[in-house]
C-alpha atoms as a PDB file:
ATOM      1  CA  UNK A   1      -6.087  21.177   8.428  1.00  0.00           C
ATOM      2  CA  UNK A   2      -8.169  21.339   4.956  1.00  0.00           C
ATOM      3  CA  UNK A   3      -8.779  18.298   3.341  1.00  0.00           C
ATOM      4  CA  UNK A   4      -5.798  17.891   0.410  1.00  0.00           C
ATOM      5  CA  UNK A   5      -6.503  15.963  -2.975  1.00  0.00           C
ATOM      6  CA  UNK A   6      -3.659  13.627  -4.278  1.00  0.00           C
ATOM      7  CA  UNK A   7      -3.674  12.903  -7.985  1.00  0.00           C
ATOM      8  CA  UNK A   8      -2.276  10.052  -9.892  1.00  0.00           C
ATOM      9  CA  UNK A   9      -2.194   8.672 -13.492  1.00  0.00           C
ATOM     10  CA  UNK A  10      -1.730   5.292 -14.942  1.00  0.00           C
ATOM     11  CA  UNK A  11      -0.947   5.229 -18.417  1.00  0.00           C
ATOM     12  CA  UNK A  12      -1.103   1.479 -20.180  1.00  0.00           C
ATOM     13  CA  UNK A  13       2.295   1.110 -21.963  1.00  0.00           C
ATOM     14  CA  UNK A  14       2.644  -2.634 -23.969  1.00  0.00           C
ATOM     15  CA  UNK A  15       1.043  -5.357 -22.552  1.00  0.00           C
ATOM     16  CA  UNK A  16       0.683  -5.464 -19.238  1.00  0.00           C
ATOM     17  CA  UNK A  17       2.968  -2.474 -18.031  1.00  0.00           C
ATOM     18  CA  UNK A  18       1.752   0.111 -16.498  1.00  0.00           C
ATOM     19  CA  UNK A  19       3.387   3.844 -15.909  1.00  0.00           C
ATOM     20  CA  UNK A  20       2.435   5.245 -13.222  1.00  0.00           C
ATOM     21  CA  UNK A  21       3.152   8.961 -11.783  1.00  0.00           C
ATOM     22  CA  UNK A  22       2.046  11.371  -9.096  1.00  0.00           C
ATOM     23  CA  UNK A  23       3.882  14.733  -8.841  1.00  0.00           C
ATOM     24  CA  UNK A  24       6.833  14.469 -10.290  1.00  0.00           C
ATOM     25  CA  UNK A  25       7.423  10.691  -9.974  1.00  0.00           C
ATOM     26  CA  UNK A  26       6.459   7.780 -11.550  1.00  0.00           C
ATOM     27  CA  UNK A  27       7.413   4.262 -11.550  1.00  0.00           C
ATOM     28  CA  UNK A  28       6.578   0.980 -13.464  1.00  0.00           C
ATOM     29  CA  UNK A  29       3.872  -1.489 -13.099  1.00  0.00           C
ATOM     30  CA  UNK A  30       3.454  -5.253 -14.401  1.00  0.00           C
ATOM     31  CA  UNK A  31       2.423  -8.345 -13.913  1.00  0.00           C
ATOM     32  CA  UNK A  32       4.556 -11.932 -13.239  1.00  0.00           C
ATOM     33  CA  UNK A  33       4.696 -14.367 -16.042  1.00  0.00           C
ATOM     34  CA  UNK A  34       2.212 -16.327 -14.271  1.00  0.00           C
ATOM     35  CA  UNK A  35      -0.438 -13.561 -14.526  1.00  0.00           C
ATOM     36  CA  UNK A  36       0.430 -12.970 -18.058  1.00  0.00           C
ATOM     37  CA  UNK A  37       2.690  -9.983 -17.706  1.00  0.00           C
ATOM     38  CA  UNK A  38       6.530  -9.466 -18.957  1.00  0.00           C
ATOM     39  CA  UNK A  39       7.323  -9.700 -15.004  1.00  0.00           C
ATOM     40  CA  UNK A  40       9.774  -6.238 -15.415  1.00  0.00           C
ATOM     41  CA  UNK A  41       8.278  -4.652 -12.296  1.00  0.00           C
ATOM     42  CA  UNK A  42       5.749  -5.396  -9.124  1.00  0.00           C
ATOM     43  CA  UNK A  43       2.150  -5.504  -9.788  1.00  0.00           C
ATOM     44  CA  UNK A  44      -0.387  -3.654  -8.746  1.00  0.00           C
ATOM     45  CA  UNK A  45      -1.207  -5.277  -5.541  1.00  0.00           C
ATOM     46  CA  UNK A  46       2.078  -5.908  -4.486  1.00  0.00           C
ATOM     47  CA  UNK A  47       2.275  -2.098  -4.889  1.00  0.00           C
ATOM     48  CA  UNK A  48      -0.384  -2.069  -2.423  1.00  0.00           C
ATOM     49  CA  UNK A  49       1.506  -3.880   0.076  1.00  0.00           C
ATOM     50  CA  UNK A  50       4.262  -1.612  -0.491  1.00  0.00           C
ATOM     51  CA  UNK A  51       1.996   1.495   0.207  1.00  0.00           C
ATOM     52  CA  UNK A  52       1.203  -0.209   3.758  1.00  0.00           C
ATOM     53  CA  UNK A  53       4.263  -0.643   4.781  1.00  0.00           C
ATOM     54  CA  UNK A  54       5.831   2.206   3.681  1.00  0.00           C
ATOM     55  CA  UNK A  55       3.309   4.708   5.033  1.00  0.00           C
ATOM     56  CA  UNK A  56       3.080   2.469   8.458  1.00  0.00           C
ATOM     57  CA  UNK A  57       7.277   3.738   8.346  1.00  0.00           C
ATOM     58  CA  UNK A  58       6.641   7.181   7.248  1.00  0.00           C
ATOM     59  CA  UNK A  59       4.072   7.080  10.201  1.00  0.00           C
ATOM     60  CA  UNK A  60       6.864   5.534  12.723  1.00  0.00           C
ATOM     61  CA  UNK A  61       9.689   8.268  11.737  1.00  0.00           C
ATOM     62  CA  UNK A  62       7.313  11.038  12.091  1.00  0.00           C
ATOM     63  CA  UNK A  63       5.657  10.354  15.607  1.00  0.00           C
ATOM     64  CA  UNK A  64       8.986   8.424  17.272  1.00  0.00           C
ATOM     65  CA  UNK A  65      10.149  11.755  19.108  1.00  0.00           C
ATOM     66  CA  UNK A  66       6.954  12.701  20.502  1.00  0.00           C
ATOM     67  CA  UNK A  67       6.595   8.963  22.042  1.00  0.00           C
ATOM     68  CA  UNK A  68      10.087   9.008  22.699  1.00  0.00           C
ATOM     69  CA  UNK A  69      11.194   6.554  20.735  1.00  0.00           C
ATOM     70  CA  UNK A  70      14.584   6.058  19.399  1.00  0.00           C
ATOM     71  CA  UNK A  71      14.385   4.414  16.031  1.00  0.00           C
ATOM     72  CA  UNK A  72      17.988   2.919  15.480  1.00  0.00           C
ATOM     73  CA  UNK A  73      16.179   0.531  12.381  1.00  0.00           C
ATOM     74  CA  UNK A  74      12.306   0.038  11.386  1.00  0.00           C
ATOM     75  CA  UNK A  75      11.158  -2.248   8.968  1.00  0.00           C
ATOM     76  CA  UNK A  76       7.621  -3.567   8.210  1.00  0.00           C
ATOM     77  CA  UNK A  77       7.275  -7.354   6.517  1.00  0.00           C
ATOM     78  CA  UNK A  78       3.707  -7.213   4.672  1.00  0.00           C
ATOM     79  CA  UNK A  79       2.092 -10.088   3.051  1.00  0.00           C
ATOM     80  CA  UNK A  80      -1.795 -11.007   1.825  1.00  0.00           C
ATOM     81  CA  UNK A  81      -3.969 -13.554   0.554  1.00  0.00           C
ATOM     82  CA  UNK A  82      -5.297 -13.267  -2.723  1.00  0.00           C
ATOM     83  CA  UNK A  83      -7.884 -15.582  -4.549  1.00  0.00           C
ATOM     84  CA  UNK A  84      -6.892 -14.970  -8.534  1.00  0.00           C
ATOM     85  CA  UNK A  85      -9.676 -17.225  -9.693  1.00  0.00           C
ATOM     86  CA  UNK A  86     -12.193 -13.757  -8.729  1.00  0.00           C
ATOM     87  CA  UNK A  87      -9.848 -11.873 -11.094  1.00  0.00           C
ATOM     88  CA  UNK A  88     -10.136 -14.076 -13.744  1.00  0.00           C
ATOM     89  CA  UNK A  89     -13.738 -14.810 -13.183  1.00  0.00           C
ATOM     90  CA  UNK A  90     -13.407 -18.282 -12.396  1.00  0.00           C
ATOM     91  CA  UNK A  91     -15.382 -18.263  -9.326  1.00  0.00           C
ATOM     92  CA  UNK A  92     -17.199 -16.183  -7.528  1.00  0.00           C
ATOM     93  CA  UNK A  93     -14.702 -15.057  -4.793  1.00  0.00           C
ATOM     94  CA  UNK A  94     -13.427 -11.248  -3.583  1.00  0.00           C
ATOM     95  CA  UNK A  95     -11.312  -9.717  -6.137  1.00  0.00           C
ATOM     96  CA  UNK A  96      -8.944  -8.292  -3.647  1.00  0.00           C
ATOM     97  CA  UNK A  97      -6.896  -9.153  -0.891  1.00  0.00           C
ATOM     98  CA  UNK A  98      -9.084 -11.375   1.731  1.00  0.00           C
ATOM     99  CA  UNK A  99      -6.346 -11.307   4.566  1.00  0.00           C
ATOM    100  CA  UNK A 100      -3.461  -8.871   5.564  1.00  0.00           C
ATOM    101  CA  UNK A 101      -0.740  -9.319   7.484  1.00  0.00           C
ATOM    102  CA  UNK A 102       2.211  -7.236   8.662  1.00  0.00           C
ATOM    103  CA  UNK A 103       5.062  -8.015  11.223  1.00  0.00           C
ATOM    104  CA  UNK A 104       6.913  -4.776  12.745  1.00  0.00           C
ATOM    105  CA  UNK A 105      10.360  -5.030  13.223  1.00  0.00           C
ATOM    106  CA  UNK A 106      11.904  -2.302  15.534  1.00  0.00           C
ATOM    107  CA  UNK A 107      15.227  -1.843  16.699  1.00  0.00           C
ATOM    108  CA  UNK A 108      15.493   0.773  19.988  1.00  0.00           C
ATOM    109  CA  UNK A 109      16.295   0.639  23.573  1.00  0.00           C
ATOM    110  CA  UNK A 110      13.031   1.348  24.421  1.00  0.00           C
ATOM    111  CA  UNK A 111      10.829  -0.172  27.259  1.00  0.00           C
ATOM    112  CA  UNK A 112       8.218  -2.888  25.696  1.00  0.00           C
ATOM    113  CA  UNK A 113       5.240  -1.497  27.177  1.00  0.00           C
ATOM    114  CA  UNK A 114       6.265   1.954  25.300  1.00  0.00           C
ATOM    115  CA  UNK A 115       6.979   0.546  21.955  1.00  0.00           C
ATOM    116  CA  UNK A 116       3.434  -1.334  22.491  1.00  0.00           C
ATOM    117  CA  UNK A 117       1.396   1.887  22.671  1.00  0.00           C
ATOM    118  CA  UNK A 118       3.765   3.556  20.162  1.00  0.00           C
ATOM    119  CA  UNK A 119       2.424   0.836  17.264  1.00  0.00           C
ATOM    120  CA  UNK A 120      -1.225   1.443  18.763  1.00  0.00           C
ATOM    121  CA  UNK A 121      -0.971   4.834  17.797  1.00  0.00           C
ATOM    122  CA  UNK A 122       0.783   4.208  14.333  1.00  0.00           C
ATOM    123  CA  UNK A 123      -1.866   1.385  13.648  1.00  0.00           C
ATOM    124  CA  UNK A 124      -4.602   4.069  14.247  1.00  0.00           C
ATOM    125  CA  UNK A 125      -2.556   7.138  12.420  1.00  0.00           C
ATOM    126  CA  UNK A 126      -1.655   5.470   8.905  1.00  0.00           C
ATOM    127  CA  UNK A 127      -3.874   6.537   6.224  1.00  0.00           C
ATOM    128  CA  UNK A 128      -3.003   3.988   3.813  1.00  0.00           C
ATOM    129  CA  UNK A 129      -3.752   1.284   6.508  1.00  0.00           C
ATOM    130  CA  UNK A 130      -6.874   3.131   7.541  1.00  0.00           C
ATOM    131  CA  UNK A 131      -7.968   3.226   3.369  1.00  0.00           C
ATOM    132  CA  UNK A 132      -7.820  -0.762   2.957  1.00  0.00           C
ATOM    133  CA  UNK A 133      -9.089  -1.170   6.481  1.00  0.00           C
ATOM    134  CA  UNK A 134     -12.652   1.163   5.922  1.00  0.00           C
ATOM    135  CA  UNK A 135     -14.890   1.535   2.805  1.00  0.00           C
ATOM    136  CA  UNK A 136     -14.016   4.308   1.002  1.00  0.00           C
ATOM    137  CA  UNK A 137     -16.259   6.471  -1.442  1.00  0.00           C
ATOM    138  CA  UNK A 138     -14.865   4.957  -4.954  1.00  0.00           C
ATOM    139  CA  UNK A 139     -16.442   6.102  -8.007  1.00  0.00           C
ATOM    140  CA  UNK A 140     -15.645   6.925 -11.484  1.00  0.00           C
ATOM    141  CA  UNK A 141     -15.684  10.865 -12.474  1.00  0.00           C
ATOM    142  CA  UNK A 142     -15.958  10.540 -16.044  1.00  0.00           C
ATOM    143  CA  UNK A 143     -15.111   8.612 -19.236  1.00  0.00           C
ATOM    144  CA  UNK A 144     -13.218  10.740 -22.027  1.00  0.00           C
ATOM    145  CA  UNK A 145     -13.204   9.086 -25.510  1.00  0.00           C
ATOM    146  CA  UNK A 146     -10.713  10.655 -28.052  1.00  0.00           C
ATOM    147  CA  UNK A 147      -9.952  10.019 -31.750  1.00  0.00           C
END
């Protein structure tokens, strides 16, 4: 299968909000009180943890059948660490998440040892989880000053 590009935009509304669209979708992006946003929507790394888990589900409804796999619920809890004193350059610490975590919560009749090798597979097959897991080539195309 050729490789596909997805495109994105983020357009800086006031303050801290964010609108963000891909296709024909978009949705809002802030920051809590705490963080010195109007706290109207999730921020940008919770949106991260929101990509994980929903692409780990996307990744579960789509491969279920061919593991055999009935999928009567699936839900993914995610949650990560997240020093803000690098973000606000108050010590010299990662930026981003330093930590991870995600529970799986699957409701089926299937056999343990087949719902084991099922989440191997969706563990390996995510591309969102395989993006924050590996470096990726991140690089700016181009800055565009207008008047």
């Amino acid at each position: 299968m050729p490789v596909e590009t997805f495109k994105a935009t983020a357009h800086l509304q006031k303050g801290l909000v964010v609108k963000a669209s891909s296709r024909n979708f978009e949705m809002m992006i802030d920051e809590p009180k705490s963080l010195g946003g109007t706290d109207t929507a999730m921020n940008p790394v919770e949106a991260v943890l929101c990509a994980l888990g929903s692409c780990q589900s996307i990744v579960a409804r789509a491969y279920a059948k061919k593991f055999n796999i009935n999928l009567e619920d699936f839900w993914v809890e995610v949650e990560g660490d997240l020093d803000t004193d690098g973000f606000f350059n108050k010590s010299d610490v990662r930026r981003g998440y330093s930590d991870i975590r995600y529970t799986f919560h699957i409701k089926t009749d299937a056999a343990r040892e087949q719902v084991e090798e099922f989440i191997e597979f969706l563990e390996r097959t995510c591309p969102v989880g395989d993006t924050i897991a590996n470096p990726v080539n991140l690089k700016l195309n181009g800055i565009i000053i207008e008047k």
